[in-house]
Every structure is written in C-alpha cells, then in structure tokens.
N, C-alpha and C. Protein backbone atom coordinates (compact mmCIF):
# COMPACT_ATOMS: atom_id res chain seq x y z
N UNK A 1 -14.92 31.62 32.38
CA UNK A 1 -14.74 30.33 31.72
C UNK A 1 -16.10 29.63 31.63
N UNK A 2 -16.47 28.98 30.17
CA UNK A 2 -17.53 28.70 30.40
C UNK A 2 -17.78 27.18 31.02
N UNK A 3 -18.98 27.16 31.45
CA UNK A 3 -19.07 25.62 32.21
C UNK A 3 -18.98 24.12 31.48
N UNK A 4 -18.48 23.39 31.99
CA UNK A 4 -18.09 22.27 30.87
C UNK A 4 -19.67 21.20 31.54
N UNK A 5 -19.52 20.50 30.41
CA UNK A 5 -20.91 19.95 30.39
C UNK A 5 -20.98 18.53 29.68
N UNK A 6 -21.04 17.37 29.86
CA UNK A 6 -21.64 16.20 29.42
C UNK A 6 -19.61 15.53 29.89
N UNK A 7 -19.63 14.91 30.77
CA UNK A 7 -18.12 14.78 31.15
C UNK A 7 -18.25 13.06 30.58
N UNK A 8 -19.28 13.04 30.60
CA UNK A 8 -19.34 11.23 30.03
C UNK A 8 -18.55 10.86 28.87
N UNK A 9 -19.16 11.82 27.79
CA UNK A 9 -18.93 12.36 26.31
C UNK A 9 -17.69 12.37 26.24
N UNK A 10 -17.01 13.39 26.70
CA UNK A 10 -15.59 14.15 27.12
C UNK A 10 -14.36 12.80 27.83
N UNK A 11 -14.98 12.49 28.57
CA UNK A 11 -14.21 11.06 29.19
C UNK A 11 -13.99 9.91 28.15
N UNK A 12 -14.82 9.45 27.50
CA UNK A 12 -15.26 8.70 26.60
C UNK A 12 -14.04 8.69 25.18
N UNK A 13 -14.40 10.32 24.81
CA UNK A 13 -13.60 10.59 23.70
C UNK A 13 -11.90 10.60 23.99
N UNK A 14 -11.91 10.89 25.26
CA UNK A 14 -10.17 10.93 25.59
C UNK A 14 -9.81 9.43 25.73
N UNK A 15 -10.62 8.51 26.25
CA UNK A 15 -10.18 7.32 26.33
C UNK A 15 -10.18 6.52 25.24
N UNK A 16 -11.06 6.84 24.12
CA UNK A 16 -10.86 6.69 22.33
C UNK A 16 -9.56 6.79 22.32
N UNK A 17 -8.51 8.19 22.25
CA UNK A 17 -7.71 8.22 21.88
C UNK A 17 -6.71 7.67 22.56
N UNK A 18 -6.74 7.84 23.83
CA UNK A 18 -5.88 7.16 25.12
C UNK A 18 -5.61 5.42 24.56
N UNK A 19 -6.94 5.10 24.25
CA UNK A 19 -7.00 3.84 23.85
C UNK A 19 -5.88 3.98 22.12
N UNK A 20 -6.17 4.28 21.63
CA UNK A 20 -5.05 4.37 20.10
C UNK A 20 -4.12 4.46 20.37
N UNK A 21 -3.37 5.36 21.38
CA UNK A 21 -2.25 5.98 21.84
C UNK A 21 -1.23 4.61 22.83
N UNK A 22 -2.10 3.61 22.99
CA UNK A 22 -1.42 2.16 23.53
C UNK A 22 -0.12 1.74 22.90
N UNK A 23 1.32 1.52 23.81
CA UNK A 23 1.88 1.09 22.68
C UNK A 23 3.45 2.47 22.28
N UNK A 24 2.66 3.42 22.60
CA UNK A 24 4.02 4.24 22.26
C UNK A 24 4.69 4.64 23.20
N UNK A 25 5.57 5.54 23.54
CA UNK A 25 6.88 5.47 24.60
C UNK A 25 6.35 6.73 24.91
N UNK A 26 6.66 6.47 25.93
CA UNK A 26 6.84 8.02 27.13
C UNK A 26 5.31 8.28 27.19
N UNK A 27 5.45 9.92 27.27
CA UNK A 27 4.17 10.39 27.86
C UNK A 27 3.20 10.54 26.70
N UNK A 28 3.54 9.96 25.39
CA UNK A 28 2.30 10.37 24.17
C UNK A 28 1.61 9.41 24.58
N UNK A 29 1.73 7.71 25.55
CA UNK A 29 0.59 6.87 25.59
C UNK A 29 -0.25 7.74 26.85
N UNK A 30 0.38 8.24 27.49
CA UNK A 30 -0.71 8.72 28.91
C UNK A 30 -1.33 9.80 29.27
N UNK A 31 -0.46 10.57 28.12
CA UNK A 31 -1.01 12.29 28.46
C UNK A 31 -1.62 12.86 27.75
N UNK A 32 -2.70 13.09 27.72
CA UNK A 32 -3.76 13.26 26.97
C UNK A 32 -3.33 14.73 25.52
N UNK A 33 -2.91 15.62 26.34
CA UNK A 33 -2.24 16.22 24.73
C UNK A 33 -1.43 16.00 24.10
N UNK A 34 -0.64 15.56 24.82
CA UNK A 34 0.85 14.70 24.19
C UNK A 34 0.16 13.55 22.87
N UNK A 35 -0.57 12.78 24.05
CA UNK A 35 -1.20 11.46 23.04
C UNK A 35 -2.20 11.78 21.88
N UNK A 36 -3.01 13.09 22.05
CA UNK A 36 -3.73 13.15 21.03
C UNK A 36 -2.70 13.59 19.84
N UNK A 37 -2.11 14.73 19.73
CA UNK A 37 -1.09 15.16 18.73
C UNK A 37 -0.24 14.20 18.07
N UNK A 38 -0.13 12.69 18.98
CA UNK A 38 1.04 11.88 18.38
C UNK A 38 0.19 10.94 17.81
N UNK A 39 -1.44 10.94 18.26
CA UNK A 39 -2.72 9.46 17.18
C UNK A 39 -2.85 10.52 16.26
N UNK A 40 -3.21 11.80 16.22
CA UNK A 40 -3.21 12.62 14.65
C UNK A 40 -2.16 12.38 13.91
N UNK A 41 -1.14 12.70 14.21
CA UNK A 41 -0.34 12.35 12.85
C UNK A 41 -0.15 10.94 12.63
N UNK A 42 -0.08 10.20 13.68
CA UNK A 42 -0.40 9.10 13.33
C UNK A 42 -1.44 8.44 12.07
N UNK A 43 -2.69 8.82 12.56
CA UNK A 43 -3.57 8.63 11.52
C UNK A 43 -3.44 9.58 10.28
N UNK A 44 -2.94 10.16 10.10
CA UNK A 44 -2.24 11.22 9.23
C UNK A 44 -1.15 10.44 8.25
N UNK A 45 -0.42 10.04 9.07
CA UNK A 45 0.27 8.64 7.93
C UNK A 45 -0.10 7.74 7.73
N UNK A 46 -1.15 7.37 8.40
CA UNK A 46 -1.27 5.73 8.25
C UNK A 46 -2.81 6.38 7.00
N UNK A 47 -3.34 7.22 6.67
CA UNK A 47 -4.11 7.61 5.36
C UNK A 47 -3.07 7.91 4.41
N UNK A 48 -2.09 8.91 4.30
CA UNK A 48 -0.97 8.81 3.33
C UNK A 48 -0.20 7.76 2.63
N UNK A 49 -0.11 6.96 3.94
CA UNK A 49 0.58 5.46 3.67
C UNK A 49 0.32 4.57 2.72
N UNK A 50 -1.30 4.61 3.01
CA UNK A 50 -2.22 3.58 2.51
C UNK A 50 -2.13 3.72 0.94
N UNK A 51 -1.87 5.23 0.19
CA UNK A 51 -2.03 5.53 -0.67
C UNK A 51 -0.85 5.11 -1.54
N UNK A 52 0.18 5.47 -0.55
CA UNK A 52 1.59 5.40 -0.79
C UNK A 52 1.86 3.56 -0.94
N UNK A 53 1.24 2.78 -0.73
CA UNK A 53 1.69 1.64 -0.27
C UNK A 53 1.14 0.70 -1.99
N UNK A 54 -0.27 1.65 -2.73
CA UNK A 54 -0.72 1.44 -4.08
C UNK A 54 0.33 1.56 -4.68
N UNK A 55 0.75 2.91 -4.75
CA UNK A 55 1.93 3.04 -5.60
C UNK A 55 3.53 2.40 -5.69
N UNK A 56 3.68 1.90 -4.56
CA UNK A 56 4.89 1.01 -4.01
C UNK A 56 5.10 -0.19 -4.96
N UNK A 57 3.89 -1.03 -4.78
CA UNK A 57 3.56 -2.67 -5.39
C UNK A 57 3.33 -2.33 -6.73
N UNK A 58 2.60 -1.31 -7.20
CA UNK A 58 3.02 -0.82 -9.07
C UNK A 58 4.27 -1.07 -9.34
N UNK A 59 5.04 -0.05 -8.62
CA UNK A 59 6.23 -0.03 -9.30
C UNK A 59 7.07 -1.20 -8.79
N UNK A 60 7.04 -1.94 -7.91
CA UNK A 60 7.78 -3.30 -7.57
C UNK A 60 7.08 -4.73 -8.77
N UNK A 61 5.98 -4.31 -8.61
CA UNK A 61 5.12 -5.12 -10.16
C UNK A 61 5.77 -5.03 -11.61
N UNK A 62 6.04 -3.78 -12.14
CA UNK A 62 6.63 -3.08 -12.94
C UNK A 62 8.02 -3.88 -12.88
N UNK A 63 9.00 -3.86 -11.92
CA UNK A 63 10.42 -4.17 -12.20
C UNK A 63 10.25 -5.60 -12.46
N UNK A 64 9.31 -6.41 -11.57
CA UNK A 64 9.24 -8.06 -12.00
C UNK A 64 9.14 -8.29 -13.18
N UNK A 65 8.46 -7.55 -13.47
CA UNK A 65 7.60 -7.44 -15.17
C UNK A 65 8.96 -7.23 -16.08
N UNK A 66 9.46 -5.97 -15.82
CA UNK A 66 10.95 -5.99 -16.63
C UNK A 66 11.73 -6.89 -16.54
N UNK A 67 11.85 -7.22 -15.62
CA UNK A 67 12.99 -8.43 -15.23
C UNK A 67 13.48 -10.15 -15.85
N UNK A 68 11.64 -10.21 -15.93
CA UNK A 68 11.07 -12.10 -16.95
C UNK A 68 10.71 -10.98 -18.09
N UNK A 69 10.33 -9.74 -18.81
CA UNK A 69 10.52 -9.83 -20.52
C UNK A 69 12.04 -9.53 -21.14
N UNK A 70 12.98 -9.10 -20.07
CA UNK A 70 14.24 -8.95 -20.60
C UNK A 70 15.05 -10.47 -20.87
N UNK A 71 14.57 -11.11 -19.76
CA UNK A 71 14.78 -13.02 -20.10
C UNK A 71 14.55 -13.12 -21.87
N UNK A 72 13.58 -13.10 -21.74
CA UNK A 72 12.60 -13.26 -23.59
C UNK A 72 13.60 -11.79 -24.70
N UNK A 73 14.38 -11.17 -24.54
CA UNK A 73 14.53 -10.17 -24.77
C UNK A 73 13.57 -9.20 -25.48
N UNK A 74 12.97 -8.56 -24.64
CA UNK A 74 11.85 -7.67 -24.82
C UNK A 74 11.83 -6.48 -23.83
N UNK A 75 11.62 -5.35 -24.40
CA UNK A 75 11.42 -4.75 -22.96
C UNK A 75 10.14 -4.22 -22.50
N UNK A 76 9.71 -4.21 -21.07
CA UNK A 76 8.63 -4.01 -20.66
C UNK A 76 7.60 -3.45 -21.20
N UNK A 77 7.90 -1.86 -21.95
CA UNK A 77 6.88 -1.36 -22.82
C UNK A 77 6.47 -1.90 -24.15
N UNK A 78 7.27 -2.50 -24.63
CA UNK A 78 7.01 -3.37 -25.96
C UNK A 78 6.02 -4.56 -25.29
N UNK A 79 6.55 -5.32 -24.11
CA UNK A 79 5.60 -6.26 -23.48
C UNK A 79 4.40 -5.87 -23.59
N UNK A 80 4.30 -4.76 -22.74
CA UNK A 80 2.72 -4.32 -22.17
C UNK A 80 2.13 -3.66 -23.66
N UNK A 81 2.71 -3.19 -24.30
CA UNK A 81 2.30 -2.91 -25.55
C UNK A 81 1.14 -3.80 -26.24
N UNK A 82 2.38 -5.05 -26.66
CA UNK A 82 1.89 -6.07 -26.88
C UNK A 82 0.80 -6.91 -26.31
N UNK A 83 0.59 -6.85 -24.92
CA UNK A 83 -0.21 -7.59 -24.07
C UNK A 83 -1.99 -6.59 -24.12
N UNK A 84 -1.67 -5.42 -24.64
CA UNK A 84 -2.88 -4.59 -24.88
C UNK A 84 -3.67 -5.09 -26.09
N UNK A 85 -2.56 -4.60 -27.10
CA UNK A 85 -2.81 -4.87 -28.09
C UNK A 85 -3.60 -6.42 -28.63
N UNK A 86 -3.10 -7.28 -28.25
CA UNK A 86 -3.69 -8.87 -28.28
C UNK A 86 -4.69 -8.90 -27.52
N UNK A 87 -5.18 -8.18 -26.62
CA UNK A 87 -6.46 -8.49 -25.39
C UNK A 87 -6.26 -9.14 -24.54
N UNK A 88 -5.10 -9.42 -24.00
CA UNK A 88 -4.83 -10.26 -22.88
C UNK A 88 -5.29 -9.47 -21.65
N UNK A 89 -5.86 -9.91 -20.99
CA UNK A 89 -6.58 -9.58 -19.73
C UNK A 89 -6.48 -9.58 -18.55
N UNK A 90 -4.50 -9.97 -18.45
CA UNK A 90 -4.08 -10.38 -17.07
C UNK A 90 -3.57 -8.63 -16.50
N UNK A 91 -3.86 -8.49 -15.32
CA UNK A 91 -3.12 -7.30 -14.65
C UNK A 91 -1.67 -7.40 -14.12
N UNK A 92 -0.96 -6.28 -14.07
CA UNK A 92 0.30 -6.37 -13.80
C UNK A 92 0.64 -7.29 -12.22
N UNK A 93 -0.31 -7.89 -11.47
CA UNK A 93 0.21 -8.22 -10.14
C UNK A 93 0.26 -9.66 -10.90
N UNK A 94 -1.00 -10.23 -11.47
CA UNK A 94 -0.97 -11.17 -12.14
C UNK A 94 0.38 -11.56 -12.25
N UNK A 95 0.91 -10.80 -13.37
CA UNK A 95 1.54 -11.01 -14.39
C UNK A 95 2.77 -10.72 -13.56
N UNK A 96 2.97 -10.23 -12.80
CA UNK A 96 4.49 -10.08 -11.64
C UNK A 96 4.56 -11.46 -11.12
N UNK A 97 3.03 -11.93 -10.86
CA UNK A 97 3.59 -13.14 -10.00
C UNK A 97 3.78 -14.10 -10.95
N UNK A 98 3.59 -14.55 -11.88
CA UNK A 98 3.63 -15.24 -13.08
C UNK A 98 5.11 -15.36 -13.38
N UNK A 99 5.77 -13.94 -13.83
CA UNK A 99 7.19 -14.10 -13.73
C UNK A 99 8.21 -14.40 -12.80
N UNK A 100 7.87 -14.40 -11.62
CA UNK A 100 8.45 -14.52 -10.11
C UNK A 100 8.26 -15.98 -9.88
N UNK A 101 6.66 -16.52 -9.89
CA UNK A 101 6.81 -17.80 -9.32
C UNK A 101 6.37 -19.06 -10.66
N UNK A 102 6.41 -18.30 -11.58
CA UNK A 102 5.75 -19.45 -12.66
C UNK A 102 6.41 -18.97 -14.05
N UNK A 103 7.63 -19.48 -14.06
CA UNK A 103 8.74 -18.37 -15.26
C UNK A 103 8.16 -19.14 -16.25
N UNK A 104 7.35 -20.58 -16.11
CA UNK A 104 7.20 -21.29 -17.97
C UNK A 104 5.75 -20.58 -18.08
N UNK A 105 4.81 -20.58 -17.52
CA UNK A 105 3.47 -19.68 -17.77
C UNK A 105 4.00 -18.25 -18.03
N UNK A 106 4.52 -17.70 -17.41
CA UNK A 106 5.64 -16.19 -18.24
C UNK A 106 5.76 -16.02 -19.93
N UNK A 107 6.77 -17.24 -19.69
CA UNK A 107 7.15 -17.75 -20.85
C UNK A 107 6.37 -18.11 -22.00
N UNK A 108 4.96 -18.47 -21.44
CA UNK A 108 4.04 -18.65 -22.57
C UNK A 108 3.29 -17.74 -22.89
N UNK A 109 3.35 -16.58 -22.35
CA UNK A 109 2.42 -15.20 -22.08
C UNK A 109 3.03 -14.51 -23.38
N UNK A 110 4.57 -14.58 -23.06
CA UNK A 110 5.64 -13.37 -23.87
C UNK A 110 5.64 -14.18 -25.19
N UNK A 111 5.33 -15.95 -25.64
CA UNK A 111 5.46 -16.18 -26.49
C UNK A 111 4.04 -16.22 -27.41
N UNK A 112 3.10 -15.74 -26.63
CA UNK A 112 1.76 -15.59 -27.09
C UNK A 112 1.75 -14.40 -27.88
N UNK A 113 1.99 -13.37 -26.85
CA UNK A 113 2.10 -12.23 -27.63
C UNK A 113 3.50 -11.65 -28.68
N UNK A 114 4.68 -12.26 -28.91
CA UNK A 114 6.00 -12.47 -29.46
C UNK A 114 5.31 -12.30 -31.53
C-alpha cells in the first residue's frame, strides 16, 4: 500500500465536504463515503436544476401570456407575432408580469399591437 502523504490536504478536503453534507439525516452528514456520494449528486442536481428552473419560468411566462391575450381575444402566437413584428421590446417576464399585476398596461400593449 502506498504511503499516504500531505494529511492536512486530505483532512481539509473531507471537511469541505463534511461541511456541505450539514443538514442531511443519518450517516450521509458524518460518514465520509456515505456523505461524499450524497454532496455529488447533490451538486449534480442542484447544476441540472439550475437549468431546469430557466425552462420552468418560460413556460409559466408563456401561460400568463396566454391567459391576458385570450382576455383581448387573441392567442398567444398571434400576440407574440404581433409584438415582433411592431418592435416592441418587452421580454416575456416583462410582459407576464404586466398581465398578472398590471391587466390595463396589458391591455394597452395588445391594443398597440391589435
């Protein structure tokens, strides 16, 4: 077996993860293989997530969006159609919150482009 060497290093890095591993049940917070295998996938979703979490608020953006041009009777792709087409320059979060918390600024958006 070969000789292990720099234990500072080695100590250091387990208590990195020991330290991440705070917080969860049983032996993944204390036991050092247990806990490393359960902060990898951990950090393993929480990078997937992050990605996953872009695409979430699109499509929750998206239904707001359908929701105030079907008011106006219009539907979303004719909206955004329209909203290209004219040069309007607002982005869909914009424009989600616009219909959600400001239905007469909505209202003047869909009758801009109408």
């Amino acid at each position: 077996m070969p000789r292990a060497k720099n234990a500072v290093a080695s100590r250091a890095r387990r208590k990195k993860v020991l330290k991440m591993a705070r917080g969860y049940w049983g032996r993944r917070k204390n036991v050092w293989t247990v806990a490393k295998n359960a902060v990898e996938k951990g950090l393993t979703y929480a990078y997937r997530d992050r990605k996953t979490k872009k695409r979430n608020f699109r499509a929750l953006w998206i239904q707001r969006i359908n929701a105030g041009t079907r008011l106006h009777g219009m539907s979303y792709s004719q909206f955004m159609g329209k909203v290209h087409t004219h040069g309007i320059e607002l982005n869909r979060k914009v424009l989600a919150d616009l219909a959600m918390n400001h239905p007469e600024a909505f209202a003047a958006v869909v009758k801009s482009v109408s």
